[in-house]
N, C-alpha and C. Protein backbone atom coordinates (compact mmCIF):
# COMPACT_ATOMS: atom_id res chain seq x y z
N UNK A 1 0.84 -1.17 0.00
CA UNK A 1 0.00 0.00 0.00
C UNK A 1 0.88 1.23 0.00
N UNK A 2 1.12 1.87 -0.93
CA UNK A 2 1.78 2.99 -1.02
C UNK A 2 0.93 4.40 -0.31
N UNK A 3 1.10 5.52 -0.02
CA UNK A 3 0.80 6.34 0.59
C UNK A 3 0.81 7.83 -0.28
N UNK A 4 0.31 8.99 0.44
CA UNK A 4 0.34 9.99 -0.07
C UNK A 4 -0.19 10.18 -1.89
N UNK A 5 0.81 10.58 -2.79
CA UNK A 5 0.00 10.51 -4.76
C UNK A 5 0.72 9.48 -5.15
N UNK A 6 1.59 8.47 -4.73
CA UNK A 6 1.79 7.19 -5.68
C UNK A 6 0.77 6.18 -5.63
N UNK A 7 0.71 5.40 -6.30
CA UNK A 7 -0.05 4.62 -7.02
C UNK A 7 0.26 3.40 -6.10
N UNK A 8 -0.95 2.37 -5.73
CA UNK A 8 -0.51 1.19 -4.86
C UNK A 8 0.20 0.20 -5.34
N UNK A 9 0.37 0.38 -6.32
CA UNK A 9 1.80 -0.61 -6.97
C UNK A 9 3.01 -0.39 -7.21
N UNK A 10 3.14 1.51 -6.52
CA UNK A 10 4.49 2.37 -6.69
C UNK A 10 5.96 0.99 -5.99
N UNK A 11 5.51 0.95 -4.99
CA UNK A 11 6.75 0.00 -4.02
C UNK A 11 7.31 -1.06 -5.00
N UNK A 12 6.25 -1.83 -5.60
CA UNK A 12 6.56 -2.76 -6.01
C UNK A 12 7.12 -2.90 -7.58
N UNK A 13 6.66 -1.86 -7.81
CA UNK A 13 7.24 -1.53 -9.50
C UNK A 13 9.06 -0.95 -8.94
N UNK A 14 9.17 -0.28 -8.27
CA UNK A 14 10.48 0.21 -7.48
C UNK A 14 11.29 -1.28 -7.06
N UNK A 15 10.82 -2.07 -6.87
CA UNK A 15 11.70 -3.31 -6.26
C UNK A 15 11.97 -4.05 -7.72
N UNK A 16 10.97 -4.25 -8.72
CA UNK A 16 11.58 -4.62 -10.14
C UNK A 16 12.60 -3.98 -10.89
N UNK A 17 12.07 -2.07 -11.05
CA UNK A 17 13.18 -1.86 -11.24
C UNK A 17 15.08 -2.16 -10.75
N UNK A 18 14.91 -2.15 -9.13
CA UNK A 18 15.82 -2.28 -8.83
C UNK A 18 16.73 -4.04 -9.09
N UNK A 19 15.53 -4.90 -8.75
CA UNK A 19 16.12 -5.68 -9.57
C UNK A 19 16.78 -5.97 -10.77
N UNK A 20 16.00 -5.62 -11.49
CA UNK A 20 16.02 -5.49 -12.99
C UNK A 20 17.92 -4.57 -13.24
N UNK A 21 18.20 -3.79 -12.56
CA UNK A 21 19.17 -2.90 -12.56
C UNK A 21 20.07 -3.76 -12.14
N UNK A 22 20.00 -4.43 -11.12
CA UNK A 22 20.82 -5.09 -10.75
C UNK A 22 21.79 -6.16 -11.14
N UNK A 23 20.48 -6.77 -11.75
CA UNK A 23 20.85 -8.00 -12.68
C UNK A 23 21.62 -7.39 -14.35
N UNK A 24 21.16 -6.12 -14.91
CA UNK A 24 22.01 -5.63 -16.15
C UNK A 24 23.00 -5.72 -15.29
N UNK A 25 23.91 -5.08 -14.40
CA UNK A 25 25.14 -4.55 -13.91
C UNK A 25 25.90 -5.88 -13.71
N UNK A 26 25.19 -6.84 -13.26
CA UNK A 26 25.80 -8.05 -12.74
C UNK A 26 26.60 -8.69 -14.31
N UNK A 27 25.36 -8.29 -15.29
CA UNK A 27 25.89 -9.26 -16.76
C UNK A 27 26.88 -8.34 -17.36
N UNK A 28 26.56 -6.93 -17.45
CA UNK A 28 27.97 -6.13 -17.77
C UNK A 28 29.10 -6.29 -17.35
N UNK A 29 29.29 -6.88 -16.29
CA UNK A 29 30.72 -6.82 -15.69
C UNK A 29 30.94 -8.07 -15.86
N UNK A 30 30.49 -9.39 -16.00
CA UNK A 30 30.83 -10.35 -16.35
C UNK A 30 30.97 -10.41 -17.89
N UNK A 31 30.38 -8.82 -18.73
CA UNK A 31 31.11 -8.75 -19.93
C UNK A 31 30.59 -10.24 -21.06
N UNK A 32 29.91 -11.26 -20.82
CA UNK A 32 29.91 -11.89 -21.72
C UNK A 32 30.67 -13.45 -21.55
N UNK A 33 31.60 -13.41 -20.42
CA UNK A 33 32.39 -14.28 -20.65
C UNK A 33 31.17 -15.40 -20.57
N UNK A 34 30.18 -15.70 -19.81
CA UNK A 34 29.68 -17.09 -20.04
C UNK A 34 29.57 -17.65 -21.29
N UNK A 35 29.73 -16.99 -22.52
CA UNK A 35 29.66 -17.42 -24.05
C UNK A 35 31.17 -17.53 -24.49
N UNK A 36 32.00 -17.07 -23.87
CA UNK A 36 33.18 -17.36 -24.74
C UNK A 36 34.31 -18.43 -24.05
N UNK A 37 35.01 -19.36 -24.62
CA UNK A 37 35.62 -20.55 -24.02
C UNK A 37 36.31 -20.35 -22.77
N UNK A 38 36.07 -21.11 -21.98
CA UNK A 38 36.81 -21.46 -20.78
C UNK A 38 38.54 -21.09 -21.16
N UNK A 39 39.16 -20.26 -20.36
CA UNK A 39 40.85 -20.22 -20.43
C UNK A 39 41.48 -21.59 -20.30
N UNK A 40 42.61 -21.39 -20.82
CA UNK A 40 43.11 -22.81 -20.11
C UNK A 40 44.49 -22.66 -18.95
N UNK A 41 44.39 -21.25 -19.00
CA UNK A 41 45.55 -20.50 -17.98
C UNK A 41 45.03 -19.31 -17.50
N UNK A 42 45.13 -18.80 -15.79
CA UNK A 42 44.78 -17.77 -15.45
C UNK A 42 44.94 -16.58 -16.08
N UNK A 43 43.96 -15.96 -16.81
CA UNK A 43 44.69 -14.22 -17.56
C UNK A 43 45.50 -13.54 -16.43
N UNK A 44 45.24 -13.75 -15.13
CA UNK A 44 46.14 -13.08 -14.26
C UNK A 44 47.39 -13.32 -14.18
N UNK A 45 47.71 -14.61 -13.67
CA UNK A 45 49.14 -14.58 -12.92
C UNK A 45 49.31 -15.94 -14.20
N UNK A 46 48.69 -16.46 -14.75
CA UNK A 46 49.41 -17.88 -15.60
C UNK A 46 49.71 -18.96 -15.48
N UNK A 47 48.77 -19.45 -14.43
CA UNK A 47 49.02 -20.55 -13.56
C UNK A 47 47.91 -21.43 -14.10
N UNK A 48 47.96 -22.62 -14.81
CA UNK A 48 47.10 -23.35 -15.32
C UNK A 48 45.71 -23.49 -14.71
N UNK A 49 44.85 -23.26 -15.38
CA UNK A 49 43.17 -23.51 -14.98
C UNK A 49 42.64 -24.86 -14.60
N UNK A 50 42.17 -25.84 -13.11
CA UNK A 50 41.79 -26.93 -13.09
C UNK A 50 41.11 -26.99 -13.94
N UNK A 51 40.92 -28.47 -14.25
CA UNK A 51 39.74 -28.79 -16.06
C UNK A 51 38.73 -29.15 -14.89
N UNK A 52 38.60 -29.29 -13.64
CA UNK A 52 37.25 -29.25 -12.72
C UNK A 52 36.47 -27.89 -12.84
N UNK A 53 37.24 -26.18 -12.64
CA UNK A 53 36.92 -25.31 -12.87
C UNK A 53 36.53 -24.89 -14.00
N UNK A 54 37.18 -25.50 -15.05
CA UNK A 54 36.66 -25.05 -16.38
C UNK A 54 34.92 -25.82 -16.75
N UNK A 55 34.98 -27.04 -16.39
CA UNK A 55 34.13 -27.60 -16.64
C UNK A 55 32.69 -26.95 -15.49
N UNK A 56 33.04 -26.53 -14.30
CA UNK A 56 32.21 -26.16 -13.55
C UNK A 56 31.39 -24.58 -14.04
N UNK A 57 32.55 -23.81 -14.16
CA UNK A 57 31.96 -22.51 -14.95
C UNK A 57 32.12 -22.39 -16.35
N UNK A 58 31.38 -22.47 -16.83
CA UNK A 58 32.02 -22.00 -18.47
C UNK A 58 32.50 -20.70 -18.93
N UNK A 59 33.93 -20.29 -19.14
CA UNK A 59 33.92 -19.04 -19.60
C UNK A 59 34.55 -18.99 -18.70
N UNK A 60 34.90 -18.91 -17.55
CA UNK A 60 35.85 -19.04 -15.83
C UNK A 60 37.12 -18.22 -17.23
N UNK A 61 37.61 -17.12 -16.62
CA UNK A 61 39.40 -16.36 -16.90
C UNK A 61 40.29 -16.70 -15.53
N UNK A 62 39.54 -16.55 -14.28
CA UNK A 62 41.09 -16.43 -13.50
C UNK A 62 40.39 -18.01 -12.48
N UNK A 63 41.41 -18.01 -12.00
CA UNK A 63 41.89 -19.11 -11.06
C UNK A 63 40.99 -18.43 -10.15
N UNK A 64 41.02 -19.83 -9.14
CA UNK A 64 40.10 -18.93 -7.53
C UNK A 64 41.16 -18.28 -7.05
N UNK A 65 41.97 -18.61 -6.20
CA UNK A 65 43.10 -17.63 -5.77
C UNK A 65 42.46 -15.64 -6.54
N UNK A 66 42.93 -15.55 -7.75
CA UNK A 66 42.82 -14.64 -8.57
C UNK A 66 41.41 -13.79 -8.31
N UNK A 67 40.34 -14.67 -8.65
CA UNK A 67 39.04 -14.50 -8.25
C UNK A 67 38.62 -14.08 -6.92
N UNK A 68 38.85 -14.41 -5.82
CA UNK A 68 38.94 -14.61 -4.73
C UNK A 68 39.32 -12.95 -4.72
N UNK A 69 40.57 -12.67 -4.82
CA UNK A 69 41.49 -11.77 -4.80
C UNK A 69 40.49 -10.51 -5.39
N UNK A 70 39.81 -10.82 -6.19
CA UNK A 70 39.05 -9.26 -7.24
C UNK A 70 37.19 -9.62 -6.27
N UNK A 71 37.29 -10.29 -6.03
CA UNK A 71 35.93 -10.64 -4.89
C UNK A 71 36.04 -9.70 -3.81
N UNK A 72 37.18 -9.57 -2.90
CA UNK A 72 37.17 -8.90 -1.79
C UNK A 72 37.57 -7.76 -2.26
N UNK A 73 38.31 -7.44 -3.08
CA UNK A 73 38.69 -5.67 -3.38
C UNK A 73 37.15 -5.55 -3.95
N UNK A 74 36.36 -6.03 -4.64
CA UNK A 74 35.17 -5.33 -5.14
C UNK A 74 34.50 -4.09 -4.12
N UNK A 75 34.00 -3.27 -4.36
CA UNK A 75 32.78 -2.46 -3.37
C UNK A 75 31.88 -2.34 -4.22
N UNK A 76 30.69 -2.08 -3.56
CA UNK A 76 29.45 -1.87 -4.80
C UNK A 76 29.21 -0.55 -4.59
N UNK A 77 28.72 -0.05 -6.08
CA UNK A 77 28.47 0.98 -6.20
C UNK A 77 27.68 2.22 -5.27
N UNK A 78 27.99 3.18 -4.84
CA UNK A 78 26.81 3.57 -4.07
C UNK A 78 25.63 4.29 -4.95
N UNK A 79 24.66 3.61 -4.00
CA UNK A 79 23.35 4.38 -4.36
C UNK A 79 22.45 5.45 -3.85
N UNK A 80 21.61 5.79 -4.33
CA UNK A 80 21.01 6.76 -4.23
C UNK A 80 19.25 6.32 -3.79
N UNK A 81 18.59 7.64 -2.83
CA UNK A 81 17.45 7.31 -2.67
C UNK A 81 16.50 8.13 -3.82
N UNK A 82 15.59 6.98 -4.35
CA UNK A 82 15.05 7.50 -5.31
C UNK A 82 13.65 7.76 -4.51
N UNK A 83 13.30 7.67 -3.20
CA UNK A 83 12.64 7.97 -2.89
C UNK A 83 12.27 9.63 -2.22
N UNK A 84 13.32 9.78 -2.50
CA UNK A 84 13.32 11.16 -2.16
C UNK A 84 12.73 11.95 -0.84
N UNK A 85 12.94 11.12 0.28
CA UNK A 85 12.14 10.88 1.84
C UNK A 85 12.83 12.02 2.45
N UNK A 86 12.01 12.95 3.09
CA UNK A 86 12.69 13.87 3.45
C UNK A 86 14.24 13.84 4.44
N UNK A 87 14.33 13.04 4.85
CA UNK A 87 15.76 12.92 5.86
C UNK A 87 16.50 12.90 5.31
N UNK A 88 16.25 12.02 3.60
CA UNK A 88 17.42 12.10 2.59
C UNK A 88 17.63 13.51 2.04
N UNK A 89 16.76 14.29 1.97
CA UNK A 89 16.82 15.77 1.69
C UNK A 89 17.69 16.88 2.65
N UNK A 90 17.66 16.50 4.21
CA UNK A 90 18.07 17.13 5.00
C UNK A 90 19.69 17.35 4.84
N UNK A 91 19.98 16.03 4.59
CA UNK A 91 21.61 15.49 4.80
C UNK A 91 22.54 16.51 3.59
């Protein structure tokens, strides 16, 4: 139940979008690789790819080590309130 002039399906059209956003960003940065062949050596450091890993992900570029390594440096983007709630206005 949305409140005030949105529409009672405002919330929930807002949670698709955000999904929906989410999931483009997720496939952009994976760039495609699920379509293009499994490495047979880390692009990182050059250390041969298990044929367990290759076979498990398709498209897999780095080793776990490697992976692992670009996993924890990641941060996610910050966002913004599109709700525009006044406290977010105050700040």
């Amino acid at each position: 139940m949305a409140g005030g002039w949105a529409r009672d399906e405002a919330v929930n059209d807002q949670i698709d979008v955000s999904t929906a956003e989410a999931i483009a960003r997720a496939r952009r940065r994976a760039g495609g690789a699920a379509a293009a062949e499994s490495a047979t050596a880390c692009v990182d450091c050059d250390e041969p790819m298990p044929e367990a890993r290759r076979r498990a992900i398709p498209g897999v570029q780095l080793c776990v080590e490697c992976q692992s390594g670009r996993d924890r440096a990641w941060r996610p983007a910050a966002g913004f309130n599109r709700r525009g709630s006044k406290d977010s206005q105050l700040k």
